[in-house]
PDB file of N, CA and C in Angstrom:
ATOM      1  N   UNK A   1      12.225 -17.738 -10.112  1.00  0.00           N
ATOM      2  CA  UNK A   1      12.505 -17.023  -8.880  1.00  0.00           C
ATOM      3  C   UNK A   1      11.265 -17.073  -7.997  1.00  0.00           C
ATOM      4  N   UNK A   2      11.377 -17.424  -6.979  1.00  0.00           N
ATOM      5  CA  UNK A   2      10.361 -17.295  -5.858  1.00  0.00           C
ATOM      6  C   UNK A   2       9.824 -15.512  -5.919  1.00  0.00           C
ATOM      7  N   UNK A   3       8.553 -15.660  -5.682  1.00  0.00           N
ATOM      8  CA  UNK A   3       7.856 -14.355  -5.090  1.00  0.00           C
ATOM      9  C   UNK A   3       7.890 -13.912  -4.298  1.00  0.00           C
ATOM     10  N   UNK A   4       8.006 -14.871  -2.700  1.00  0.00           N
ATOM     11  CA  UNK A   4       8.485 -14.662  -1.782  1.00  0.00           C
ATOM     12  C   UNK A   4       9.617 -15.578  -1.064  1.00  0.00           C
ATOM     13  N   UNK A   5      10.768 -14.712  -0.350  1.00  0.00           N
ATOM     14  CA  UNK A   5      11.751 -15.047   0.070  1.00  0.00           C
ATOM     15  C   UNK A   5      11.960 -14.910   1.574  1.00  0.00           C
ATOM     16  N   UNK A   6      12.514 -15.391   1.981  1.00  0.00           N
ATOM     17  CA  UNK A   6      13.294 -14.849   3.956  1.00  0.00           C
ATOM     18  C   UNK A   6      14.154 -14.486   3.940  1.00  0.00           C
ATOM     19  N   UNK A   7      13.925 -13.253   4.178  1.00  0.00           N
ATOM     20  CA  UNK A   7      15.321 -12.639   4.551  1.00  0.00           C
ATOM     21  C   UNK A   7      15.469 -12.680   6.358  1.00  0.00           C
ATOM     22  N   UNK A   8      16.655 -13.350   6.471  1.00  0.00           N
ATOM     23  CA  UNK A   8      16.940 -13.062   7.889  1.00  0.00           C
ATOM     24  C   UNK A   8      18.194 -12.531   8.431  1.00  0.00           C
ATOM     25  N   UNK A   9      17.920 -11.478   9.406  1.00  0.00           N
ATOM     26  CA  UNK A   9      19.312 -10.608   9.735  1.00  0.00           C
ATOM     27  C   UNK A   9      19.374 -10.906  11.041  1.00  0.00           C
ATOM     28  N   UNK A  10      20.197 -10.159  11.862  1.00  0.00           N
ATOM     29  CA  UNK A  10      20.523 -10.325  13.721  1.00  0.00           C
ATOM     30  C   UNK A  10      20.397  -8.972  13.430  1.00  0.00           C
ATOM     31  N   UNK A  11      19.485  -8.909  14.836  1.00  0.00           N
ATOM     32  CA  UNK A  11      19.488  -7.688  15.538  1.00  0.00           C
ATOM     33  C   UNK A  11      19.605  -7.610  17.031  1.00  0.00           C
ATOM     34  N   UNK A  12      20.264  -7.615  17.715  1.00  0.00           N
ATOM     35  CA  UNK A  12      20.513  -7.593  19.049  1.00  0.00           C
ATOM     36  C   UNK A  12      21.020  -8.641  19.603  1.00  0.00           C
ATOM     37  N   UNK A  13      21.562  -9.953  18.816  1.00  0.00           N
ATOM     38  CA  UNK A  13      21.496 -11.152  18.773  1.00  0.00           C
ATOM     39  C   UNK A  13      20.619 -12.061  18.725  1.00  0.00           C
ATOM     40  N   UNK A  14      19.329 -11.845  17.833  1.00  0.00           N
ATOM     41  CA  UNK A  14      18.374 -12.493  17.736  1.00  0.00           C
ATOM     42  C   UNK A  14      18.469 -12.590  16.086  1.00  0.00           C
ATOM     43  N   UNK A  15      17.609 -13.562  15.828  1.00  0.00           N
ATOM     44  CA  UNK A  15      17.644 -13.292  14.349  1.00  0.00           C
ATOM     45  C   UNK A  15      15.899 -13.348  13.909  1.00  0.00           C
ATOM     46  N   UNK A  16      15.492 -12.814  12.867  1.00  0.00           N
ATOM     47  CA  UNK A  16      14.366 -12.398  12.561  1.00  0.00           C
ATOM     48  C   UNK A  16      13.967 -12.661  11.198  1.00  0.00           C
ATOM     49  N   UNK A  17      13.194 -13.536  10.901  1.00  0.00           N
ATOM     50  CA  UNK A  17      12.870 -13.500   9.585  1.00  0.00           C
ATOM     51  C   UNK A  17      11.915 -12.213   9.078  1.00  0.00           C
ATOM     52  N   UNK A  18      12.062 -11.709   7.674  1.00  0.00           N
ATOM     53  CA  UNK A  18      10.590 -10.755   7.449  1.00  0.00           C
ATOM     54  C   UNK A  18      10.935 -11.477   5.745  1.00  0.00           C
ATOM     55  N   UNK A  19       9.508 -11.296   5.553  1.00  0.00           N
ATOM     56  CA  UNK A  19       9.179 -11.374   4.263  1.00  0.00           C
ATOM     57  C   UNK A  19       9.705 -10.739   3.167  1.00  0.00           C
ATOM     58  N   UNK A  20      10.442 -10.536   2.013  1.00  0.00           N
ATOM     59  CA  UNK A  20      10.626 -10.028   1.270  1.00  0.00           C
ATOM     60  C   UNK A  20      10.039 -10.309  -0.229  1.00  0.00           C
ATOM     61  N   UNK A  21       9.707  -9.311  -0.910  1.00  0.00           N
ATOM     62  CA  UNK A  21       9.030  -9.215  -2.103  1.00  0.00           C
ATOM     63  C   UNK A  21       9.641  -8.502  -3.094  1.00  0.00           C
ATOM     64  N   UNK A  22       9.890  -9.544  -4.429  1.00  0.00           N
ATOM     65  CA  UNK A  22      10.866  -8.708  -5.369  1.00  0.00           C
ATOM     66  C   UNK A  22       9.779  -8.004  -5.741  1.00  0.00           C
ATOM     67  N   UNK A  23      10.540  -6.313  -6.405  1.00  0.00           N
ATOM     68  CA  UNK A  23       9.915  -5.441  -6.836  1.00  0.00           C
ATOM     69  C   UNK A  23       8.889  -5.991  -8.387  1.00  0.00           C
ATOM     70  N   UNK A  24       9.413  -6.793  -9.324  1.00  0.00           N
ATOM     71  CA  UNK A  24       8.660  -7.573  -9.857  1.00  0.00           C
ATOM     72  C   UNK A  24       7.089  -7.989  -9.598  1.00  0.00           C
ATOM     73  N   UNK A  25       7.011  -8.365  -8.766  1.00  0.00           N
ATOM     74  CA  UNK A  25       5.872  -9.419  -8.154  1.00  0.00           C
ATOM     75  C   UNK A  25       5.426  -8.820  -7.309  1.00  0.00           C
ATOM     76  N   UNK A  26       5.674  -7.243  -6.898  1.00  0.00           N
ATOM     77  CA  UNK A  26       4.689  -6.624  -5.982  1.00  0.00           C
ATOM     78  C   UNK A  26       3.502  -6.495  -5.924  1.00  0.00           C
ATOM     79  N   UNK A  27       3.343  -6.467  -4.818  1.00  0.00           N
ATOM     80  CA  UNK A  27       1.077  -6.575  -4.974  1.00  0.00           C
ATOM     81  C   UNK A  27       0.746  -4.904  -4.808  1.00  0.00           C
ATOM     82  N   UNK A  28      -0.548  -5.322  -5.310  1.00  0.00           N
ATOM     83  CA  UNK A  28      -0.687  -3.800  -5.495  1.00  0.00           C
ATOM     84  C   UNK A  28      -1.824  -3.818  -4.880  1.00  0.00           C
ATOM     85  N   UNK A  29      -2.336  -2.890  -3.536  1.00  0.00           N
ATOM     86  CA  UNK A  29      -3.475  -2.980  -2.599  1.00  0.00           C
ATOM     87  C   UNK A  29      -4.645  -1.891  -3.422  1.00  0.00           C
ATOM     88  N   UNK A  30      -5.771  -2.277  -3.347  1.00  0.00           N
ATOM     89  CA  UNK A  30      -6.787  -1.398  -3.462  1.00  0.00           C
ATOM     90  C   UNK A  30      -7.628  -1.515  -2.363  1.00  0.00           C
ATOM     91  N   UNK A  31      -8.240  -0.267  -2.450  1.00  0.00           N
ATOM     92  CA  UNK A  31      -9.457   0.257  -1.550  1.00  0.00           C
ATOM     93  C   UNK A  31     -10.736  -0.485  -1.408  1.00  0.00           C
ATOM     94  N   UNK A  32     -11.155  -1.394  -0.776  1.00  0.00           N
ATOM     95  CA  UNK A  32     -12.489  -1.978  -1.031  1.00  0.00           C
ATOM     96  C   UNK A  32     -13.516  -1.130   0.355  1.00  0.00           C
ATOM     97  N   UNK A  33     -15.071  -1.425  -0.159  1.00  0.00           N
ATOM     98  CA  UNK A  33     -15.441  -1.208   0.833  1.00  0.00           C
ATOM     99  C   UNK A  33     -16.269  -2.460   0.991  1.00  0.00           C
ATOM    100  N   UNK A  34     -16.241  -2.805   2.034  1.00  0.00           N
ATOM    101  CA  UNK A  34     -17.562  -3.905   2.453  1.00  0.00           C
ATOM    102  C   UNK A  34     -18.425  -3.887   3.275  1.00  0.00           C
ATOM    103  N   UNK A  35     -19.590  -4.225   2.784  1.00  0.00           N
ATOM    104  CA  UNK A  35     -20.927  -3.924   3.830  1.00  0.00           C
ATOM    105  C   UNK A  35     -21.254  -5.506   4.376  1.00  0.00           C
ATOM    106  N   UNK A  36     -21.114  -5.271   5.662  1.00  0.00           N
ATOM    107  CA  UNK A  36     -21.302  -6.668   6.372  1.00  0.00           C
ATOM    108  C   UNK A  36     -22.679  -6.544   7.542  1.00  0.00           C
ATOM    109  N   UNK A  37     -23.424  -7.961   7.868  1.00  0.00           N
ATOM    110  CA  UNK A  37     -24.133  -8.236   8.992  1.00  0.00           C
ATOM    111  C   UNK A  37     -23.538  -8.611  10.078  1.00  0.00           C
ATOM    112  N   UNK A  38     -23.578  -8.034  11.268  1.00  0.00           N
ATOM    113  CA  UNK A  38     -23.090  -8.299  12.420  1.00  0.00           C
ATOM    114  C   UNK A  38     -23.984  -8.083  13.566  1.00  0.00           C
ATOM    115  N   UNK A  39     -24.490  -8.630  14.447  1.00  0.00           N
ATOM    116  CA  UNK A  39     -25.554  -8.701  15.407  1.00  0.00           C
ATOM    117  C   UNK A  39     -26.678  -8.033  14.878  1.00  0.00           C
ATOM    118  N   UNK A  40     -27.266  -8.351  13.789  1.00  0.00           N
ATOM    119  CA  UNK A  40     -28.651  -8.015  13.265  1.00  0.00           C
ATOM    120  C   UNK A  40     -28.251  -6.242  12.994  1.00  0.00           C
ATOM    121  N   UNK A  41     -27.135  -5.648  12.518  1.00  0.00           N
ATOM    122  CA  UNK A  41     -26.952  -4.507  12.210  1.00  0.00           C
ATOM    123  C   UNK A  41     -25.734  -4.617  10.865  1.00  0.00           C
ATOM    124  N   UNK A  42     -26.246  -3.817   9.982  1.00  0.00           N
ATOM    125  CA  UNK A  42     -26.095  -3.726   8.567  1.00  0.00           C
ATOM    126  C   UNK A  42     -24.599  -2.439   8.850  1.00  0.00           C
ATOM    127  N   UNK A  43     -23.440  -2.463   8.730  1.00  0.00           N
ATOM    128  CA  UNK A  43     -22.172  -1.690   8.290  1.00  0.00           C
ATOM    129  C   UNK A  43     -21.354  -2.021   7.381  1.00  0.00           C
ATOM    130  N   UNK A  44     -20.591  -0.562   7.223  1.00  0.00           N
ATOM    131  CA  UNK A  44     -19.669  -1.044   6.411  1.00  0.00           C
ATOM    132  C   UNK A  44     -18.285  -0.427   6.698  1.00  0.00           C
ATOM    133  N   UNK A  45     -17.155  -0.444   6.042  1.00  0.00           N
ATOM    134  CA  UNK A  45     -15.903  -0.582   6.234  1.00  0.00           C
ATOM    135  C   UNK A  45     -14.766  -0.372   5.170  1.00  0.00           C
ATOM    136  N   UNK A  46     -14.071   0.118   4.789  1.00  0.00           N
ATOM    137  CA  UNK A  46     -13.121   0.300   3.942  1.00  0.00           C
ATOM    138  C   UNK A  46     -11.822  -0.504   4.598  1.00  0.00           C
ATOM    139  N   UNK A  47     -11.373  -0.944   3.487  1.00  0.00           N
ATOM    140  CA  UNK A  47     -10.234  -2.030   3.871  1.00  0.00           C
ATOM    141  C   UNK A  47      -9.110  -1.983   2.448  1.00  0.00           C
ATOM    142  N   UNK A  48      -8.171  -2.036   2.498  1.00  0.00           N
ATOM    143  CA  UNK A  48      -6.532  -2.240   1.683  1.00  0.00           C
ATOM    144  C   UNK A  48      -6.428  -3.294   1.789  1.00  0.00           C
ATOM    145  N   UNK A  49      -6.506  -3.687   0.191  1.00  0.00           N
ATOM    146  CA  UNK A  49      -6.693  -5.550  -0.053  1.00  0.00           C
ATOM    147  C   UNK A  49      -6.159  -5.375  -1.297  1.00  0.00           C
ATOM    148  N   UNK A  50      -5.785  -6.602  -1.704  1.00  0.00           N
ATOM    149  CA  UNK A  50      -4.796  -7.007  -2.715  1.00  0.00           C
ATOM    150  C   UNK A  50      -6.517  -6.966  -4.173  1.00  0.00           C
ATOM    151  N   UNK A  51      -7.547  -8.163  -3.427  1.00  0.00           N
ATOM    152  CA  UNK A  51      -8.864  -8.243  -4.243  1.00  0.00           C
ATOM    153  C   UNK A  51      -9.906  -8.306  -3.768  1.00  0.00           C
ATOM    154  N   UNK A  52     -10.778  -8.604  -4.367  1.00  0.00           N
ATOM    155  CA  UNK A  52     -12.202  -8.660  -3.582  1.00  0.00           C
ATOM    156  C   UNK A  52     -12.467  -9.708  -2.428  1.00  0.00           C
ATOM    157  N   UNK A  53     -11.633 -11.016  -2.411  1.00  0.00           N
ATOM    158  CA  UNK A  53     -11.668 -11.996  -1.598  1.00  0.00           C
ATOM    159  C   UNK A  53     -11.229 -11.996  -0.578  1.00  0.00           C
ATOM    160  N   UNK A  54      -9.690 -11.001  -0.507  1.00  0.00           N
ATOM    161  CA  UNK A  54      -9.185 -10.549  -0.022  1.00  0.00           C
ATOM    162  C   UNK A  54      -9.474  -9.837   1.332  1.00  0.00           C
ATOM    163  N   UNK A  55     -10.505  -8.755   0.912  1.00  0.00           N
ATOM    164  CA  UNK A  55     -11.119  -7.672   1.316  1.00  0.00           C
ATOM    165  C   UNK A  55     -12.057  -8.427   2.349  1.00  0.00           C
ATOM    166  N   UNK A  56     -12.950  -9.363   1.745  1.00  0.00           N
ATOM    167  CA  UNK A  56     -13.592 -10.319   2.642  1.00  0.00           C
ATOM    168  C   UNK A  56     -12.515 -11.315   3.787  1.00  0.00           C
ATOM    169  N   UNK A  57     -11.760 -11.306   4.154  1.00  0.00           N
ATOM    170  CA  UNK A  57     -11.159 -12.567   4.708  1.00  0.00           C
ATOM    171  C   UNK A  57     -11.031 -11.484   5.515  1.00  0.00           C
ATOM    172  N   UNK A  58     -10.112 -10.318   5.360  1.00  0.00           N
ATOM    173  CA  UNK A  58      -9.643  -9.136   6.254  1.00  0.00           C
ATOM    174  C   UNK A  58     -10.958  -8.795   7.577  1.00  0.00           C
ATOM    175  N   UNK A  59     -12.559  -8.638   6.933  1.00  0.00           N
ATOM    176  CA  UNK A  59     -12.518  -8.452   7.606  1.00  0.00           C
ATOM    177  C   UNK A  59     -13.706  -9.574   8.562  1.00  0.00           C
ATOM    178  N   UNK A  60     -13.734 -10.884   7.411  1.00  0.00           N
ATOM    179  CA  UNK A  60     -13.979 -11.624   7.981  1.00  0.00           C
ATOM    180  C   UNK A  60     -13.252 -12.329   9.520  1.00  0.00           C
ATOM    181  N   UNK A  61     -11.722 -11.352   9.420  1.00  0.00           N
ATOM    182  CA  UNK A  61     -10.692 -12.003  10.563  1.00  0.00           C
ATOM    183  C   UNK A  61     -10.698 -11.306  11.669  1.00  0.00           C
ATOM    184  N   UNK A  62     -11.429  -9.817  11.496  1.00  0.00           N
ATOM    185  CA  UNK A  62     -11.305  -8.542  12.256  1.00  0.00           C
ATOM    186  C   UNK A  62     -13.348  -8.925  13.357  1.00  0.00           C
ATOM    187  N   UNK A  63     -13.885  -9.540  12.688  1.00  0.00           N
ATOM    188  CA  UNK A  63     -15.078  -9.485  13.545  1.00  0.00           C
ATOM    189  C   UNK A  63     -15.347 -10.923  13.400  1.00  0.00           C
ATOM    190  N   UNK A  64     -14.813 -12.010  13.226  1.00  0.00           N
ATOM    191  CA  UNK A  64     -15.236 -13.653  14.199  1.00  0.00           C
ATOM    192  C   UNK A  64     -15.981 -13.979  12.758  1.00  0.00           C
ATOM    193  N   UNK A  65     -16.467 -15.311  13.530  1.00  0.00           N
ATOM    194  CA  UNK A  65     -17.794 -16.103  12.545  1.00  0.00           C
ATOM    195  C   UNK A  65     -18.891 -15.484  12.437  1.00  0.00           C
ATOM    196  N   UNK A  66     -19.478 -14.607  13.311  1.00  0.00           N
ATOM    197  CA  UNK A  66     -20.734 -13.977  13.450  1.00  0.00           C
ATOM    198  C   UNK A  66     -20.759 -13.024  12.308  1.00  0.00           C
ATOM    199  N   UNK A  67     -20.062 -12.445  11.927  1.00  0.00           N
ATOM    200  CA  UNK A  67     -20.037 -11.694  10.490  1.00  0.00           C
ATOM    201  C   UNK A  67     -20.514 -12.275   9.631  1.00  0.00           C
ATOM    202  N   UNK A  68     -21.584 -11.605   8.691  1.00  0.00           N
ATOM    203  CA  UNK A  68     -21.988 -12.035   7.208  1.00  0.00           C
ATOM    204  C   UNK A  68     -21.980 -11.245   6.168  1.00  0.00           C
ATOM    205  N   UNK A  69     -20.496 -11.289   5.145  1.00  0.00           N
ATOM    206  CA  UNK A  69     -20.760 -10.137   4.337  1.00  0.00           C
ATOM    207  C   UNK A  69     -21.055  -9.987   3.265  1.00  0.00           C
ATOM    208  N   UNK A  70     -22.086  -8.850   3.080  1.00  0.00           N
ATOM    209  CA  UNK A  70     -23.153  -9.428   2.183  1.00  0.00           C
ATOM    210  C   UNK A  70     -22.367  -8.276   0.494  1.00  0.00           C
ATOM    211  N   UNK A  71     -21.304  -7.328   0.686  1.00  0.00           N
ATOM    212  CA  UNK A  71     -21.081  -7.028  -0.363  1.00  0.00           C
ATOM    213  C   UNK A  71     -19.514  -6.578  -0.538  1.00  0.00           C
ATOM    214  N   UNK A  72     -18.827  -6.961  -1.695  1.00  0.00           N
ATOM    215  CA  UNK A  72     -17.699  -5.876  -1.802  1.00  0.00           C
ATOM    216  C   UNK A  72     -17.105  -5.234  -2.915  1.00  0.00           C
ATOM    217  N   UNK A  73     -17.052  -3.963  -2.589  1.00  0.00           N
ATOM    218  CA  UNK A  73     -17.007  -3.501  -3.449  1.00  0.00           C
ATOM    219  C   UNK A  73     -15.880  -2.115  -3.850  1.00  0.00           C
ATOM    220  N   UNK A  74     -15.058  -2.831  -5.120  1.00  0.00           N
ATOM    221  CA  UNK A  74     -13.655  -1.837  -5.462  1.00  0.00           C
ATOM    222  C   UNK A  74     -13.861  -0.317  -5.591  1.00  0.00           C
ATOM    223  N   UNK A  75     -13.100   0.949  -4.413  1.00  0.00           N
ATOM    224  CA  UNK A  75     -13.478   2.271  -4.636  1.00  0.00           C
ATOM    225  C   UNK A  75     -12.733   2.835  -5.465  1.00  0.00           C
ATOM    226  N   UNK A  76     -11.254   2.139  -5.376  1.00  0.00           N
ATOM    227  CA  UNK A  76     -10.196   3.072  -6.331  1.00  0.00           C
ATOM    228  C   UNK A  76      -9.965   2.280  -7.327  1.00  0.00           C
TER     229      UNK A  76
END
């Protein structure tokens, strides 16, 4: 069985795909926090990520190339 499927319905006469996920194969998000470099200033950030790589891409996608993050780390 696929993990993920398309489900597509009409709504207004349009039709819409969304993702569906059998209850099986659900992901399960944790809490990371990551401390990143961004214009010569040291922050950090809590983020809902599946893993640690995860956690990095999120918020590697949220602040550009100029981001460098230097840690991450699981809270829950």
């Amino acid at each position: 069985m696929l993990a993920e499927l398309l489900m597509a319905f009409a709504l207004a006469g349009e039709i819409y795909a969304l993702p569906y996920q059998s209850p099986a194969v659900a992901l399960v998000l944790h809490t990371y926090e990551v401390k990143f470099r961004l214009n010569g200033r040291v922050s950090s950030t809590q983020v809902q990520a599946n893993d640690g790589g995860h956690a990095k891409k999120l918020v590697q996608a949220q602040y550009g190339p100029k981001v460098t993050v230097l840690s991450v780390k699981k809270v829950d």
